[in-house]
C-alpha atoms as a PDB file:
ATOM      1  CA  UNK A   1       3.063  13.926   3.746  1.00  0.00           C
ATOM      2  CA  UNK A   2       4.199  15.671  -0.042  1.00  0.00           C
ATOM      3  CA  UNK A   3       1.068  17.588  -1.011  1.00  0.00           C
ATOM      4  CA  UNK A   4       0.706  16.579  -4.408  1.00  0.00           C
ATOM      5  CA  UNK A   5      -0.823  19.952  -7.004  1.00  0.00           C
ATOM      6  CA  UNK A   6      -1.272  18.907 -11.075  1.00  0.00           C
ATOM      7  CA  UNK A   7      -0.925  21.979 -13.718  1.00  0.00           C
ATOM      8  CA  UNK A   8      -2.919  21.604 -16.478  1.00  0.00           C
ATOM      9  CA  UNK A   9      -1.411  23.084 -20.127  1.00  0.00           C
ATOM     10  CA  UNK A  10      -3.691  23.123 -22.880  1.00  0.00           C
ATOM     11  CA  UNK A  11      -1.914  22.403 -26.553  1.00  0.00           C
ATOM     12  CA  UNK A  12      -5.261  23.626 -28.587  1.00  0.00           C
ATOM     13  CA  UNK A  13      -5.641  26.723 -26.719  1.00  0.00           C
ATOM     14  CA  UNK A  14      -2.503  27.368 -25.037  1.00  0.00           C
ATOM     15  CA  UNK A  15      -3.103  27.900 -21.586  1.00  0.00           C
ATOM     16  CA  UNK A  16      -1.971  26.899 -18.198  1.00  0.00           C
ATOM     17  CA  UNK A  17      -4.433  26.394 -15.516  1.00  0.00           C
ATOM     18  CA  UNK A  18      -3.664  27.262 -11.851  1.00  0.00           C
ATOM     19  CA  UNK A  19      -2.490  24.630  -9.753  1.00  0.00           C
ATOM     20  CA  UNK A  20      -5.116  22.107  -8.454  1.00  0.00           C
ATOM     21  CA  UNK A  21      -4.422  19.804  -4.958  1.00  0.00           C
ATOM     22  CA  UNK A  22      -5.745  15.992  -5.681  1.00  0.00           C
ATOM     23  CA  UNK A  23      -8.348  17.274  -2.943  1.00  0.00           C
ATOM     24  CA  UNK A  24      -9.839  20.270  -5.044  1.00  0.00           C
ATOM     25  CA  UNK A  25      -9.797  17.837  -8.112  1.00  0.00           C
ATOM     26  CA  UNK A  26     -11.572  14.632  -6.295  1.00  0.00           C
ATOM     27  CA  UNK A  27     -14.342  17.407  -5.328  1.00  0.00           C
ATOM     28  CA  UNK A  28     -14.609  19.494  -8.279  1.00  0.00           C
ATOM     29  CA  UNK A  29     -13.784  17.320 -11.133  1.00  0.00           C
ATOM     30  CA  UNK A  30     -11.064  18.122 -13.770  1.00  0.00           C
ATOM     31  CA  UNK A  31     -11.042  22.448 -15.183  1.00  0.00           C
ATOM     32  CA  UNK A  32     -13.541  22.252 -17.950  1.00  0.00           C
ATOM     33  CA  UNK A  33     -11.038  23.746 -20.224  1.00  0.00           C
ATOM     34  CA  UNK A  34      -9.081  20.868 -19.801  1.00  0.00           C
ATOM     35  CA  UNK A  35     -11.927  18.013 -19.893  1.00  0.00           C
ATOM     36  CA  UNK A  36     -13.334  16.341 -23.157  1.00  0.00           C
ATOM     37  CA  UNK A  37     -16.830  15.356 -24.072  1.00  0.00           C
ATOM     38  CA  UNK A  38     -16.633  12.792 -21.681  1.00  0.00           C
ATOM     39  CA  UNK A  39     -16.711  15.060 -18.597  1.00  0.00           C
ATOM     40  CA  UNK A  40     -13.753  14.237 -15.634  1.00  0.00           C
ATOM     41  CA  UNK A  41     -11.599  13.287 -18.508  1.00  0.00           C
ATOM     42  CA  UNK A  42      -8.806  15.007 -19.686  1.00  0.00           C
ATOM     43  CA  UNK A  43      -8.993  15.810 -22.894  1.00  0.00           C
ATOM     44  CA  UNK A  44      -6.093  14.227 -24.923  1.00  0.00           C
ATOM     45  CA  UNK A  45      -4.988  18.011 -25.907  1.00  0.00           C
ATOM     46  CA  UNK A  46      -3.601  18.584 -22.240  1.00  0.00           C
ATOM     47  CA  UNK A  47      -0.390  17.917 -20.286  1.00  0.00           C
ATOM     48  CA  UNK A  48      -0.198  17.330 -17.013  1.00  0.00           C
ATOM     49  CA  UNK A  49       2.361  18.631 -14.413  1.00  0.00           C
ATOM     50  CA  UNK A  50       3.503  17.521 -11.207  1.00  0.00           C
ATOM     51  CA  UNK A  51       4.316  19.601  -8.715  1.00  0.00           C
ATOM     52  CA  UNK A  52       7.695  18.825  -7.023  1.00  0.00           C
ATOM     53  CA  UNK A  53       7.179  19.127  -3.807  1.00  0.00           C
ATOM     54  CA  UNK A  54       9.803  21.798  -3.885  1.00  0.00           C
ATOM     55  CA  UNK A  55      10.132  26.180  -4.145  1.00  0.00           C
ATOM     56  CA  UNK A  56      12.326  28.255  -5.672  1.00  0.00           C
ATOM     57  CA  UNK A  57      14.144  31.007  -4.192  1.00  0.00           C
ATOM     58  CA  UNK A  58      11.218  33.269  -4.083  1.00  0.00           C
ATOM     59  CA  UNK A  59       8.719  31.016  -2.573  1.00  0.00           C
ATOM     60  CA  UNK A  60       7.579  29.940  -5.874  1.00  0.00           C
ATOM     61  CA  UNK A  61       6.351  26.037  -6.164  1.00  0.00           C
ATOM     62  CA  UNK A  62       8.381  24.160  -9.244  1.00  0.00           C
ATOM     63  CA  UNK A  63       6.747  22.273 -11.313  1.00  0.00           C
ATOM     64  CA  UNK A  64       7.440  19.768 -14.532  1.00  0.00           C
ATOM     65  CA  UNK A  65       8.192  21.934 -17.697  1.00  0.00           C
ATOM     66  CA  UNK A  66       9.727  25.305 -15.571  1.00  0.00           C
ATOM     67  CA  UNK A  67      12.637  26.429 -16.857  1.00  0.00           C
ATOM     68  CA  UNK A  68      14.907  27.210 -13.936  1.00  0.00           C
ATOM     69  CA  UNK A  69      18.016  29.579 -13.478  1.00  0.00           C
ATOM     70  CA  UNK A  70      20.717  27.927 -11.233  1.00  0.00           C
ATOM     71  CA  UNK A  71      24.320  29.321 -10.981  1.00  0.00           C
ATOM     72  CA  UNK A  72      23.939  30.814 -14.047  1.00  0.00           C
ATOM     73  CA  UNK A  73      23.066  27.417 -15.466  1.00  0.00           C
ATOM     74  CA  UNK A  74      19.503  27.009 -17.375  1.00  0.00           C
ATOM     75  CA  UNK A  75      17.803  23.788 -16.829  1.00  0.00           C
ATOM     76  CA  UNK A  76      14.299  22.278 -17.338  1.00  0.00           C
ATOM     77  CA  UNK A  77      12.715  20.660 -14.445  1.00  0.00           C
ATOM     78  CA  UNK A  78      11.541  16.803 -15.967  1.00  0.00           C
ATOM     79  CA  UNK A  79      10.019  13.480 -14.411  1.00  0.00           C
ATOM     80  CA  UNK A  80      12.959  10.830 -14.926  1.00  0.00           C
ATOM     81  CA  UNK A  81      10.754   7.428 -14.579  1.00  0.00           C
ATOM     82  CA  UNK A  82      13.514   5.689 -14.739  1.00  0.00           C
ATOM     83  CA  UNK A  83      15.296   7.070 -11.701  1.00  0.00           C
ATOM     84  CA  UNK A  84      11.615   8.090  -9.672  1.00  0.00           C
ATOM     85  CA  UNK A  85      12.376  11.281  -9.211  1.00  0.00           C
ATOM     86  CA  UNK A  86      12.105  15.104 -10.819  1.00  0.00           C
ATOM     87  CA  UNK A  87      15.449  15.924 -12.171  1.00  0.00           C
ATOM     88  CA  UNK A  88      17.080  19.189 -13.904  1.00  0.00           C
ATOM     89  CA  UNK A  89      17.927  18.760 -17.218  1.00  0.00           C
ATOM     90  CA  UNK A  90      20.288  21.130 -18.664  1.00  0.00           C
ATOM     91  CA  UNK A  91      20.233  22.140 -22.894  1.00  0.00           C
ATOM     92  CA  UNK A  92      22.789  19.467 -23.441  1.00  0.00           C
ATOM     93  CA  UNK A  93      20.278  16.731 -21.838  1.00  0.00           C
ATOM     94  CA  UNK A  94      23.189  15.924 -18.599  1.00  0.00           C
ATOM     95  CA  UNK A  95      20.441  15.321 -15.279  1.00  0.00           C
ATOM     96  CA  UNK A  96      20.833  15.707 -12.117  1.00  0.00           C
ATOM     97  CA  UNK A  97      19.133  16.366  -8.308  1.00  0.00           C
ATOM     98  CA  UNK A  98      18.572  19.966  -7.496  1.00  0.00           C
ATOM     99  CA  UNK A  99      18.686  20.148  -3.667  1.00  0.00           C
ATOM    100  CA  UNK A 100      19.535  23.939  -3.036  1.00  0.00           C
ATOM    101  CA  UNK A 101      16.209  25.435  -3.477  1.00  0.00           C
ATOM    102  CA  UNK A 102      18.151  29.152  -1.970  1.00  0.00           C
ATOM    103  CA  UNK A 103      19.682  29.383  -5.648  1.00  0.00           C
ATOM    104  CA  UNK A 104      17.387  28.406  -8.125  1.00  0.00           C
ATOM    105  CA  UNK A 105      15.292  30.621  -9.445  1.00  0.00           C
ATOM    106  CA  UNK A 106      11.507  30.166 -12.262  1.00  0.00           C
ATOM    107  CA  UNK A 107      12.124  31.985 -15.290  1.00  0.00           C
ATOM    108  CA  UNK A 108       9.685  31.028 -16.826  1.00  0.00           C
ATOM    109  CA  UNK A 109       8.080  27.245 -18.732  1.00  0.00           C
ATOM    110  CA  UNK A 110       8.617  25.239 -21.749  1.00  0.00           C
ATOM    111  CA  UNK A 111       5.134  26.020 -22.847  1.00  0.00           C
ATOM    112  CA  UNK A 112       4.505  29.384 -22.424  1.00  0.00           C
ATOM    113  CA  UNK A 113       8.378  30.580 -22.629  1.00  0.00           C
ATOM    114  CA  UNK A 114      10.334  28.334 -24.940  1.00  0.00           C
ATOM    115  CA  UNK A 115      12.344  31.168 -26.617  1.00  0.00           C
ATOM    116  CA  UNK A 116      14.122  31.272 -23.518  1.00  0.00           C
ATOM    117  CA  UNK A 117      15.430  27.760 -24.311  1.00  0.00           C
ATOM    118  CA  UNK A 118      16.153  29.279 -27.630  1.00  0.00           C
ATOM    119  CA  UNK A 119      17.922  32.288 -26.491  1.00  0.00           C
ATOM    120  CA  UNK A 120      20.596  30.444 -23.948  1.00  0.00           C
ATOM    121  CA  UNK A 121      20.905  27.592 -26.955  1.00  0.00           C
ATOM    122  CA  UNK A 122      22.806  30.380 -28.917  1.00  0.00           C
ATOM    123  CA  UNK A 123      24.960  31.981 -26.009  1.00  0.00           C
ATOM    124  CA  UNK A 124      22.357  34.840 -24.815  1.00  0.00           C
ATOM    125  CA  UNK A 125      22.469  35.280 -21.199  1.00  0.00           C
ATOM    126  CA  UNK A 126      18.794  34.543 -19.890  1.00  0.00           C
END
């Protein structure tokens, strides 16, 4: 069975929370950074990511929002509803499957590291 880990990212503060399992989050209730005055809810200031199930090159789990190096290629990692499935999108906004976990590589996530979104926008190698 796909374990299934949420990130939390806080837009008011701007921090990331460590990855919680549905398990640790049924038993300890949501990161009170992340809740609102109404306890186990999240407060409307957070995103939540999905892990995918799958690990970089370096044994590192990928989540929504990572910016990934593939081939040289930057891509972010997205949720496509409409195809049920996490997809890379490159700067362009082409999708696709990334199956070859040996070759991509986390540098980094659109919240905490946009600028290196930025930097590959105008040519700069990342």
């Amino acid at each position: 069975m796909k374990e299934i880990k949420l990130q939390f990212w806080n837009r008011k503060s701007k921090t990331m929370s460590v990855p919680y399992s549905l398990a640790d989050l049924a038993y300890e209730g949501f990161p009170n950074q992340y809740k609102n005055e109404h306890e186990d809810v999240l407060d409307e200031e957070c995103d939540v990511l999905q892990y995918t199930g799958l690990k970089d090159k370096n044994g590192k789990e990928i989540y929504e929002g990572d910016i990934i190096r593939s081939y040289e290629k930057v891509t972010t990692i997205i949720w496509l509803e409409s195809e049920g499935g996490f997809y890379a999108r490159t700067l362009t906004g082409e999708c696709f499957k990334y199956y070859h976990n040996s070759i991509i590589e986390i540098i980094g996530n659109i919240y905490e590291n946009p600028n290196l979104l930025q930097d590959s926008t105008k040519g700069v190698t990342v």
